[in-house]
N, C-alpha and C. Protein backbone atom coordinates (compact mmCIF):
# COMPACT_ATOMS: atom_id res chain seq x y z
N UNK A 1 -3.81 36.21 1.85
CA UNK A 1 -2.38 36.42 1.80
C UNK A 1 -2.03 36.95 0.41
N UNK A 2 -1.55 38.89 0.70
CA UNK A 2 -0.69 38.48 -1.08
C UNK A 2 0.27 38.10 -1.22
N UNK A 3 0.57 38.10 -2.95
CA UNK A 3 1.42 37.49 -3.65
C UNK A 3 2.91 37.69 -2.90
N UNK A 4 3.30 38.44 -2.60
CA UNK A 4 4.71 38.68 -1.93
C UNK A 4 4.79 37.66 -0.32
N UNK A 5 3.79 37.80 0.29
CA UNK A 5 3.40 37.25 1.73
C UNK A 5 3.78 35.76 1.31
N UNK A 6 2.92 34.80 0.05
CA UNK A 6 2.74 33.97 -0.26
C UNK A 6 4.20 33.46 -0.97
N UNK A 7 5.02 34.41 -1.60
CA UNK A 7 5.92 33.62 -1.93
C UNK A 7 7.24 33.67 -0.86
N UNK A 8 7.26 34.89 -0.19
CA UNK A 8 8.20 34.61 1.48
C UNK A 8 7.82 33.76 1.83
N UNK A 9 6.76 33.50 2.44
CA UNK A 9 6.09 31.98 3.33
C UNK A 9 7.06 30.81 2.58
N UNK A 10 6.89 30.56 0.82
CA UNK A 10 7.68 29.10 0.05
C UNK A 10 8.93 29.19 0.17
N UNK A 11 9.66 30.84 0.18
CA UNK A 11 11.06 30.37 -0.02
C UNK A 11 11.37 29.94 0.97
N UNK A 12 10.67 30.21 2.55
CA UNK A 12 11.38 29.78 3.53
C UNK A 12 10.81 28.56 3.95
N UNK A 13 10.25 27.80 2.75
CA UNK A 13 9.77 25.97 2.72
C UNK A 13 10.65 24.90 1.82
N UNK A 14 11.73 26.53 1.22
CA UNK A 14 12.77 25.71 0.39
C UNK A 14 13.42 24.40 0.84
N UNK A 15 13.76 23.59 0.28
CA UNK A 15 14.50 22.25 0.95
C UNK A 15 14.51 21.92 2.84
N UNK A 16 13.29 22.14 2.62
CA UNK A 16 12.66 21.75 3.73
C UNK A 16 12.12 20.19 3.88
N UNK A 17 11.77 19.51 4.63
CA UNK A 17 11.46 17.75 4.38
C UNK A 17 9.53 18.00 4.63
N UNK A 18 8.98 17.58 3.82
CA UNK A 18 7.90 17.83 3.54
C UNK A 18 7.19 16.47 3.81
N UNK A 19 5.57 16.45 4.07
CA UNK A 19 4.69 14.68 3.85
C UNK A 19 4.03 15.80 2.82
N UNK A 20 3.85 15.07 2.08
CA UNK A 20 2.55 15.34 1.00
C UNK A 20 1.45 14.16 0.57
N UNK A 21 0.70 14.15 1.04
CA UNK A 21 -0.08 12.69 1.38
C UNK A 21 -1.13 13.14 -0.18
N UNK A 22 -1.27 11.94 -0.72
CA UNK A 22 -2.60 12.33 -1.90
C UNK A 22 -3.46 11.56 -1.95
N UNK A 23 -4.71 11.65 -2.82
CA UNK A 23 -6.02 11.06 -2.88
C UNK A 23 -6.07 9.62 -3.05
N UNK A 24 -4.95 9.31 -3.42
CA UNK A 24 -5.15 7.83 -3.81
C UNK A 24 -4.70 7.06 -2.17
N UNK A 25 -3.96 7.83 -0.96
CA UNK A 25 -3.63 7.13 0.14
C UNK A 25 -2.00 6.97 -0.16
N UNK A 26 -1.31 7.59 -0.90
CA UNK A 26 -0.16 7.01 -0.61
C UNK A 26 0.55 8.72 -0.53
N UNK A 27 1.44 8.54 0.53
CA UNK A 27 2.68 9.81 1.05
C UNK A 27 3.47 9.73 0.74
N UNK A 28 4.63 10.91 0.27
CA UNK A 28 5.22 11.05 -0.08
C UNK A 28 6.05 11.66 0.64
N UNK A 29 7.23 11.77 0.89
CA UNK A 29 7.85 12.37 2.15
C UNK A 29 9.68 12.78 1.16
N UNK A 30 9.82 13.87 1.25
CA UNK A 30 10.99 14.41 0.45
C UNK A 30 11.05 16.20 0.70
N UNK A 31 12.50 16.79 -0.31
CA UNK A 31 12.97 18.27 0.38
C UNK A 31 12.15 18.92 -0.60
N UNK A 32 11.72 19.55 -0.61
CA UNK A 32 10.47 20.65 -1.20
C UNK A 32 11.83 21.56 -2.34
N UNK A 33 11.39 21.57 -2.75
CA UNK A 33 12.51 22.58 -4.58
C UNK A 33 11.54 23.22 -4.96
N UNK A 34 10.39 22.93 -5.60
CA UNK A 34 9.91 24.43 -5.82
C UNK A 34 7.97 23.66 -6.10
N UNK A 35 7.66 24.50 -6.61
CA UNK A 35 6.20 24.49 -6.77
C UNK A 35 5.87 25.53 -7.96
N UNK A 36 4.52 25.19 -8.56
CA UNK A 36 3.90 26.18 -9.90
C UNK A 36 2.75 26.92 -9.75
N UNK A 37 1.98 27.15 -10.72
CA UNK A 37 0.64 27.94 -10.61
C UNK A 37 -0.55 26.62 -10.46
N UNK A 38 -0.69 25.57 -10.60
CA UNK A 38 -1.15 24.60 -10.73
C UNK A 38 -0.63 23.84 -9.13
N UNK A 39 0.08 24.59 -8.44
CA UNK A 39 0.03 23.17 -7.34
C UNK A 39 0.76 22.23 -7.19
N UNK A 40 1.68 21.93 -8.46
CA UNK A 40 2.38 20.98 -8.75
C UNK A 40 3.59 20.69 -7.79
N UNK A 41 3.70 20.12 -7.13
CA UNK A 41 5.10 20.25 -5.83
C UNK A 41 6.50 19.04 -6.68
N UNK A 42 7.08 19.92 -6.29
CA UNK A 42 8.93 18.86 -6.61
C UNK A 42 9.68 18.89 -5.57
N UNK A 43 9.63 17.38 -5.23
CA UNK A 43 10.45 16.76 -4.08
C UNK A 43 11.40 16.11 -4.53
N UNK A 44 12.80 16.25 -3.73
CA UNK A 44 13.96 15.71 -4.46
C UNK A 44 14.29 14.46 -3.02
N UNK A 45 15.54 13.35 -3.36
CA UNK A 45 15.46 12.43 -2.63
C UNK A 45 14.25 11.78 -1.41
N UNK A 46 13.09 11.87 -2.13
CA UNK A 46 11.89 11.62 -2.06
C UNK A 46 11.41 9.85 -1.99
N UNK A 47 10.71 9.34 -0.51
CA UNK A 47 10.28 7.86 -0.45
C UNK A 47 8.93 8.50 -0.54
N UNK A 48 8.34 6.89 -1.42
CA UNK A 48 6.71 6.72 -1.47
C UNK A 48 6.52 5.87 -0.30
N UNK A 49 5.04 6.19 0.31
CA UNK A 49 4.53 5.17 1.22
C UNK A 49 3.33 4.66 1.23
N UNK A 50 3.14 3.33 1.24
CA UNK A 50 1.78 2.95 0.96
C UNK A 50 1.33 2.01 1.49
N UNK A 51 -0.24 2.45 1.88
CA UNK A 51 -0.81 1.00 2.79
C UNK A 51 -0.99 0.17 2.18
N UNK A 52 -1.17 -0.80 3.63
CA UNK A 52 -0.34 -2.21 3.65
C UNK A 52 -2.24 -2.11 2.75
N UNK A 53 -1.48 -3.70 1.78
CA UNK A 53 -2.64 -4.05 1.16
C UNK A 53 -3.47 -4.95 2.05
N UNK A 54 -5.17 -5.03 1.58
CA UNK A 54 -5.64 -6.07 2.71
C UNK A 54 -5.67 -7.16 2.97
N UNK A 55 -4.76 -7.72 2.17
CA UNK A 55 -4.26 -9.28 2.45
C UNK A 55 -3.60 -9.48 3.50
N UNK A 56 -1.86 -7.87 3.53
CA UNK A 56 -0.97 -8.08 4.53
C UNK A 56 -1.87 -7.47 5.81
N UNK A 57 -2.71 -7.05 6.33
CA UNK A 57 -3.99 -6.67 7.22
C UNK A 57 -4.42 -8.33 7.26
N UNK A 58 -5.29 -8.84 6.77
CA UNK A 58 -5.92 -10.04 7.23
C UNK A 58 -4.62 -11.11 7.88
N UNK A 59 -3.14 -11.20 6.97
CA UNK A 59 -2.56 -12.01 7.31
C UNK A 59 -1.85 -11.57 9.00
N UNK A 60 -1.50 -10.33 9.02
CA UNK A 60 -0.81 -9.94 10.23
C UNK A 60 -1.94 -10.08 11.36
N UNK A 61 -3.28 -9.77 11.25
CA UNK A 61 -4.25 -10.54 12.08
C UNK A 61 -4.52 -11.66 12.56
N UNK A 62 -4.29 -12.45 11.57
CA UNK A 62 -4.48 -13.88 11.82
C UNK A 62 -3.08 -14.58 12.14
N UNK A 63 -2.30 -13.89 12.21
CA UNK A 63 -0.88 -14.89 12.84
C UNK A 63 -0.56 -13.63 14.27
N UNK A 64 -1.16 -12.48 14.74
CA UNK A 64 -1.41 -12.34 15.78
C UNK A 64 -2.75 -12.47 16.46
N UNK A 65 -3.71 -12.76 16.12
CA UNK A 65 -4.60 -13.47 17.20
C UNK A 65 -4.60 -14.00 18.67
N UNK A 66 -5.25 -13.05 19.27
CA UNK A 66 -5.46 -13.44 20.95
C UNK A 66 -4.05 -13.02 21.55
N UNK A 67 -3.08 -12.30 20.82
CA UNK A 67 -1.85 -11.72 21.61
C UNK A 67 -2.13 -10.89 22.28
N UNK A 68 -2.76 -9.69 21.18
CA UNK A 68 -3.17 -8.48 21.50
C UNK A 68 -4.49 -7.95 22.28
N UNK A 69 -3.96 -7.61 24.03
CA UNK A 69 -5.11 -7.41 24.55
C UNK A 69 -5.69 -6.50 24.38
N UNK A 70 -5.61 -5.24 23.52
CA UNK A 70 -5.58 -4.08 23.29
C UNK A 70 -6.70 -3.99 22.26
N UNK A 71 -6.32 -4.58 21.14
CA UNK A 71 -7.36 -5.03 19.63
C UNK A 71 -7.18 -4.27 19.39
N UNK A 72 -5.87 -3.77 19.16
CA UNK A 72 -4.93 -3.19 17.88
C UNK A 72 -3.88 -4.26 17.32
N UNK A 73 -4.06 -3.47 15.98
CA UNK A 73 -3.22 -4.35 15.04
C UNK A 73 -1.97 -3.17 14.45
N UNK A 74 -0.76 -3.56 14.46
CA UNK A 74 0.33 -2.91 13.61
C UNK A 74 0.70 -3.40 12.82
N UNK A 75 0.63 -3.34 11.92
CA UNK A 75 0.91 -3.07 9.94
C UNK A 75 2.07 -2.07 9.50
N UNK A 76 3.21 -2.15 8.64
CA UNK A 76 3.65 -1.11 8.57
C UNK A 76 3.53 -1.42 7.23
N UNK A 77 3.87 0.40 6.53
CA UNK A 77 3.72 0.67 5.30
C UNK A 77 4.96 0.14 4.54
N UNK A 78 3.97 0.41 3.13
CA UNK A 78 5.70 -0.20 2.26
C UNK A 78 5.74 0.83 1.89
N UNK A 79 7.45 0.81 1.65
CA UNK A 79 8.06 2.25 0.98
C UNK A 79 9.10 2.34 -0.01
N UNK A 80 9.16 2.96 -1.02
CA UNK A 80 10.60 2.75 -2.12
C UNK A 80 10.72 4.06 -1.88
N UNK A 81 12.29 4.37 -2.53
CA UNK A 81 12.93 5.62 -2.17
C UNK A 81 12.73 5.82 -4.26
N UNK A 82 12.49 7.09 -4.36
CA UNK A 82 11.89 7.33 -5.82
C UNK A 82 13.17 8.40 -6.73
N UNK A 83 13.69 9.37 -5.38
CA UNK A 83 14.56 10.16 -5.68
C UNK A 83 13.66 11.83 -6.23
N UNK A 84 14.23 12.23 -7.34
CA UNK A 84 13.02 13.29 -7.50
C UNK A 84 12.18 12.91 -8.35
N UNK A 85 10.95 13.79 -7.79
CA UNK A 85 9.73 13.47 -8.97
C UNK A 85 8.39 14.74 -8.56
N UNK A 86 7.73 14.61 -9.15
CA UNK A 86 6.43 15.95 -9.14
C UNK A 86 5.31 15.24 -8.76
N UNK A 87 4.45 15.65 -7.63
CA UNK A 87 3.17 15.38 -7.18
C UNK A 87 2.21 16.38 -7.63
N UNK A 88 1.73 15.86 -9.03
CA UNK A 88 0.24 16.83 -9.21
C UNK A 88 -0.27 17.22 -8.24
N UNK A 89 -0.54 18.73 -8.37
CA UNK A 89 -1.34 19.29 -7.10
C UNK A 89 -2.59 19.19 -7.60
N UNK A 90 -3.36 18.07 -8.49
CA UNK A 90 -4.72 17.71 -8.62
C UNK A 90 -5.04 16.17 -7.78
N UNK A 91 -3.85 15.59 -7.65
CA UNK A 91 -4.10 14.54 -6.37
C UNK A 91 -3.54 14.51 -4.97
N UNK A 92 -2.87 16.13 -4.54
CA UNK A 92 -2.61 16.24 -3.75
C UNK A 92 -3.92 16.79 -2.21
N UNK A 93 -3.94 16.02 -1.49
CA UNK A 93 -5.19 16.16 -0.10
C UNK A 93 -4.23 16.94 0.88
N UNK A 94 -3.18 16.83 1.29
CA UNK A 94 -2.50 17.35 2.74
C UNK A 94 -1.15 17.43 2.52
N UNK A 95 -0.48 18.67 2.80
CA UNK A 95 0.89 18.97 3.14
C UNK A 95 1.24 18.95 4.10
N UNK A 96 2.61 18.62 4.64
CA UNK A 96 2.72 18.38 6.34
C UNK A 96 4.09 19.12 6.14
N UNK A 97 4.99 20.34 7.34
CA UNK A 97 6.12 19.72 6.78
C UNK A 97 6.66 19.73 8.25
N UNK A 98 7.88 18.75 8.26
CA UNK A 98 8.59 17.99 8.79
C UNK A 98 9.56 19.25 9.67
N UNK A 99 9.86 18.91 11.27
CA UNK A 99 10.50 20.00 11.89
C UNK A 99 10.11 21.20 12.34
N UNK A 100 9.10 21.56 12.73
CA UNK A 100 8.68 23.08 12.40
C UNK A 100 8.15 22.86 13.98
């Protein structure tokens, strides 16, 4: 893709609702504002999400026990709302975006 192809494709990702998931496991979900030469993404009114630690896993197991005939377990993530902030595009793994 050239450079012109590549930057039509972003403007029309402008304030768009984006996941940007990174290496460490935690997503980020917010409106896309702009991006650099480095990758760097800026999401504005932006929540973090992060798995459940494995305590809240062992504990939600053990106080559902023998419910579930299935042997699945549901866990949900924790999340704070961050507002804006920049996701290095050196720990960024996957872009998703939202609506499309």
């Amino acid at each position: 893709m050239d450079n012109t192809k590549a930057t039509e494709y972003l403007q029309t990702l402008l304030n768009k609702k984006l996941c940007v998931y990174t290496n460490d496991s935690r997503m980020f979900h917010g409106d896309f504002k702009c991006t650099d030469n480095e990758c760097n993404i800026i999401l504005s009114q932006s929540y973090e999400y992060r798995q459940p630690t494995p305590n809240a896993v062992k504990a939600a197991a053990e106080s559902s026990s023998g419910t579930s005939s299935t042997g699945t377990l549901k866990v949900d993530m924790t999340s704070r709302f961050l507002g804006l902030i920049v996701v290095p595009g050196q720990h960024i793994t996957k872009i998703e975006v939202d609506g499309l």
